[in-house]
Each structure stands twice: as structure tokens, then as C-alpha cells.
C-alpha atoms as a PDB file:
ATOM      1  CA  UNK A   1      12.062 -20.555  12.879  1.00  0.00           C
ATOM      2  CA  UNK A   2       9.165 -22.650  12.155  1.00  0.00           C
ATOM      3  CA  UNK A   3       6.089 -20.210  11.515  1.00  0.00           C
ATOM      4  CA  UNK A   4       2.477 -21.071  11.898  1.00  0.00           C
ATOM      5  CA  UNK A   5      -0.752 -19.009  10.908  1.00  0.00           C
ATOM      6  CA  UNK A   6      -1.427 -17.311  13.986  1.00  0.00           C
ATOM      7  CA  UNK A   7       2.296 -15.883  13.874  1.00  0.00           C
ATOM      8  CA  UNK A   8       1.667 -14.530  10.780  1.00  0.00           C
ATOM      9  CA  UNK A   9      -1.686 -12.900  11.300  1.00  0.00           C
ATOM     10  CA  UNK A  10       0.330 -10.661  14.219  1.00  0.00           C
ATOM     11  CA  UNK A  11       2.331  -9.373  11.603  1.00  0.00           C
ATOM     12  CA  UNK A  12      -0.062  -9.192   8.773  1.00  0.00           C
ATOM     13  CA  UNK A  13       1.583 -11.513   6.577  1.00  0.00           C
ATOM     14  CA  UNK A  14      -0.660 -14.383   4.248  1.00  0.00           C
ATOM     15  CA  UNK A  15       1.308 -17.413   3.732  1.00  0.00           C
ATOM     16  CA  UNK A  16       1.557 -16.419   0.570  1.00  0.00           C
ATOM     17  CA  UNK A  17       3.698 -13.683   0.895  1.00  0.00           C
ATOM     18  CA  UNK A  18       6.000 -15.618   4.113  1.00  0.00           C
ATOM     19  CA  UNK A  19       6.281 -18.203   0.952  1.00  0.00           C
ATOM     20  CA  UNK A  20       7.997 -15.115  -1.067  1.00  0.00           C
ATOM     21  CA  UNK A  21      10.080 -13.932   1.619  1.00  0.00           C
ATOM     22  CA  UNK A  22      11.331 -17.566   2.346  1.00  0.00           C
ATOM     23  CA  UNK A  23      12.634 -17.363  -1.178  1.00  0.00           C
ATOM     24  CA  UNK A  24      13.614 -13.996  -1.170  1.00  0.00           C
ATOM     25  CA  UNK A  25      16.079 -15.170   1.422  1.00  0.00           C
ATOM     26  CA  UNK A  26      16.867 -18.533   0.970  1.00  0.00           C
ATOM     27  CA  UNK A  27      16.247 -19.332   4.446  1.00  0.00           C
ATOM     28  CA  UNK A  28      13.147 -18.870   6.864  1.00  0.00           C
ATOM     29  CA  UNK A  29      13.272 -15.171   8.407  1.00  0.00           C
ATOM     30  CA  UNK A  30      14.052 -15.013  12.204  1.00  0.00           C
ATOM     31  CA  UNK A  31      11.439 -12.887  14.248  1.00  0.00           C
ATOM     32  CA  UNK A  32      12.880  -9.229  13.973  1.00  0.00           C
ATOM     33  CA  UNK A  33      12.653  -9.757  10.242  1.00  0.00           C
ATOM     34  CA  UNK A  34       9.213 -11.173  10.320  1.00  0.00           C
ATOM     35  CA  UNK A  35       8.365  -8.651  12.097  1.00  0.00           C
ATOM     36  CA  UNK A  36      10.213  -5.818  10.642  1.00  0.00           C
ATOM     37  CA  UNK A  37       8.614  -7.369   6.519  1.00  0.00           C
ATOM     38  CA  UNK A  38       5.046  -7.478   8.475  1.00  0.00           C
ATOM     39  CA  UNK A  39       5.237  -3.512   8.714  1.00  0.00           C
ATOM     40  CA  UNK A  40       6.767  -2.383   5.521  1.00  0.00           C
ATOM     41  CA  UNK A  41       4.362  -4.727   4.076  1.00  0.00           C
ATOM     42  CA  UNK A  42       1.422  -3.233   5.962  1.00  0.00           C
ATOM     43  CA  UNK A  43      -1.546  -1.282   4.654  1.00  0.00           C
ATOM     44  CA  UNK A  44       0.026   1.892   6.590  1.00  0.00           C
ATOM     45  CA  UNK A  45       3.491   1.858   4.836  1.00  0.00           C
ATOM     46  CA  UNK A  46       3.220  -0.286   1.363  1.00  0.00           C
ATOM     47  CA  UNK A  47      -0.721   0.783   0.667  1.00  0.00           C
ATOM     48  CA  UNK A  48      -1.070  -3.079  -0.397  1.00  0.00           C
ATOM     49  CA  UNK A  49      -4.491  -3.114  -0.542  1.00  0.00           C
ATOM     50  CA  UNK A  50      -5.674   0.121  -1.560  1.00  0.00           C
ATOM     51  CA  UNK A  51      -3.225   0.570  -4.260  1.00  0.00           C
ATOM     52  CA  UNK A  52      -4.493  -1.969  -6.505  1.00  0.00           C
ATOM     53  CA  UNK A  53      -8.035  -0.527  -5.783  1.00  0.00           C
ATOM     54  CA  UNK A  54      -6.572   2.657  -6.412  1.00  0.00           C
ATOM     55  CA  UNK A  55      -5.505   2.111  -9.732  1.00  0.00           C
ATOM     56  CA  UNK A  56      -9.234   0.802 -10.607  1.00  0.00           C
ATOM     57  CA  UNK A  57     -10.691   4.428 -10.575  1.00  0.00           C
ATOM     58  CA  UNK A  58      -9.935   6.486 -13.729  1.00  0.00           C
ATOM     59  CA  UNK A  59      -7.590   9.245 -13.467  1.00  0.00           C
ATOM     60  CA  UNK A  60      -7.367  11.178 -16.203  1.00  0.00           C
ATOM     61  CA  UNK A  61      -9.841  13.421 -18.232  1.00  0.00           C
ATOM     62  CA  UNK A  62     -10.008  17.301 -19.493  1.00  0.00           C
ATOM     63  CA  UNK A  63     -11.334  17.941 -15.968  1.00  0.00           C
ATOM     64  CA  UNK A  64      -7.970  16.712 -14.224  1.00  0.00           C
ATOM     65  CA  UNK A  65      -5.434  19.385 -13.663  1.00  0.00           C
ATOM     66  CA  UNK A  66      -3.518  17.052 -11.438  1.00  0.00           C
ATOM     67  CA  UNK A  67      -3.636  13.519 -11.433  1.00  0.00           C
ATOM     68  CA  UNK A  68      -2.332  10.632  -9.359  1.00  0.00           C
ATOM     69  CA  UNK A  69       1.081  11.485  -7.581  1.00  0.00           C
ATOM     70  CA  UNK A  70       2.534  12.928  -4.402  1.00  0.00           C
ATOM     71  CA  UNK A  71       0.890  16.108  -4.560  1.00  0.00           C
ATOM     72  CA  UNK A  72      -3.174  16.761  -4.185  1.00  0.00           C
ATOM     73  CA  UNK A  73      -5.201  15.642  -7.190  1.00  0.00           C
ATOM     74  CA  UNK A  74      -7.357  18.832  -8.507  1.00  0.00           C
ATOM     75  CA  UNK A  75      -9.893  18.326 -10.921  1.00  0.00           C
ATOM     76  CA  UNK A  76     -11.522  21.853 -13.005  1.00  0.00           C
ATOM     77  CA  UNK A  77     -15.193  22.400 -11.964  1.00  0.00           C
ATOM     78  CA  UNK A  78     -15.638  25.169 -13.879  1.00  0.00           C
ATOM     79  CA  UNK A  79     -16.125  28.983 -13.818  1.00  0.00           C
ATOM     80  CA  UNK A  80     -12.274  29.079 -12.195  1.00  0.00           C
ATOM     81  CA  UNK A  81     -12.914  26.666  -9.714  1.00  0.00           C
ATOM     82  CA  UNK A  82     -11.336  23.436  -8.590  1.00  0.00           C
ATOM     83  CA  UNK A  83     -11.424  20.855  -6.087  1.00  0.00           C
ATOM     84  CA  UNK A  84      -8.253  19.407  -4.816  1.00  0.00           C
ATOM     85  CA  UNK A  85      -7.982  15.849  -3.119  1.00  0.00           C
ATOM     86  CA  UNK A  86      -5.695  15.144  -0.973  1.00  0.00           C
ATOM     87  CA  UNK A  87      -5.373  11.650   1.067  1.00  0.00           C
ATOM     88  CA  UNK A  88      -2.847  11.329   4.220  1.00  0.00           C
ATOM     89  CA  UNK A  89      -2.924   7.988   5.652  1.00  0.00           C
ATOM     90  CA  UNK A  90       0.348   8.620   8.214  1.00  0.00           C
ATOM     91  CA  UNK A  91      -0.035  10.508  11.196  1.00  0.00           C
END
């Protein structure tokens, strides 16, 4: 299935990363797995563009009672108090 730009922007795919799954699979994807690699890959489900900005912040420090993970990040603001962070991006 030859694959042009405008079929990748529906799925949210840079020809970049069509390039890796090409070679991932040896052979060009048909359209349920272009379109089934354009959602894991999304923002929603793989965090692909947060992540790395993510990772920028600093996360650690004798404040942090709970850093980066699955749970809520809480952070000691003293006196017996902490905030707790908590991100859901799925509905």
C-alpha cells in the first residue's frame, strides 16, 4: 500500500516513524495496521510527546514523598502538609 503524507497525518504518523514501521515489518503496513500503529502511537495512548517533556522537569528533592510513577506525585509543604499531583489523560 503505497502511503502518501496526507494518509499519514489521519493517523498521526511522521514519515519518520512509517519509515520505522516499514522496517519493523519488512513490508509496507496495510491500512488496519496503519491505522491500528497511528493510535498506540498517539499522544492519548504512548504519551509521545509529553513524555520526553516530562522527563525535562526535575523530580526528585527532600520535598518529594512520591515521585514519578503510576500513583499521584506528593511533594512535603511543610507543617504536615502535602500536595499530591495527579494527571489522567484517558477518559
Amino acid at each position: 500500500m503505497a502511503v502518501d503524507e496526507r494518509q499519514l497525518r489521519e493517523v498521526a504518523l511522521t514519515s519518520d516513524e512509517y519509515a520505522l514501521i516499514v522496517d519493523s515489518l519488512g513490508r509496507e503496513p496495510n491500512r488496519l495496521e496503519l491505522g491500528m500503529l497511528g493510535v498506540l502511537w498517539s499522544e492519548h495512548c504512548s504519551y509521545k510527546t509529553s513524555r520526553p517533556l516530562l522527563r525535562r522537569l526535575p523530580s526528585g528533592g527532600s520535598r518529594v514523598l512520591q515521585g514519578p510513577g503510576e500513583n499521584a506525585g506528593a511533594v512535603d509543604v511543610g507543617e504536615g502538609w502535602a500536595v499530591v499531583f495527579k494527571v489522567e489523560s484517558h477518559n
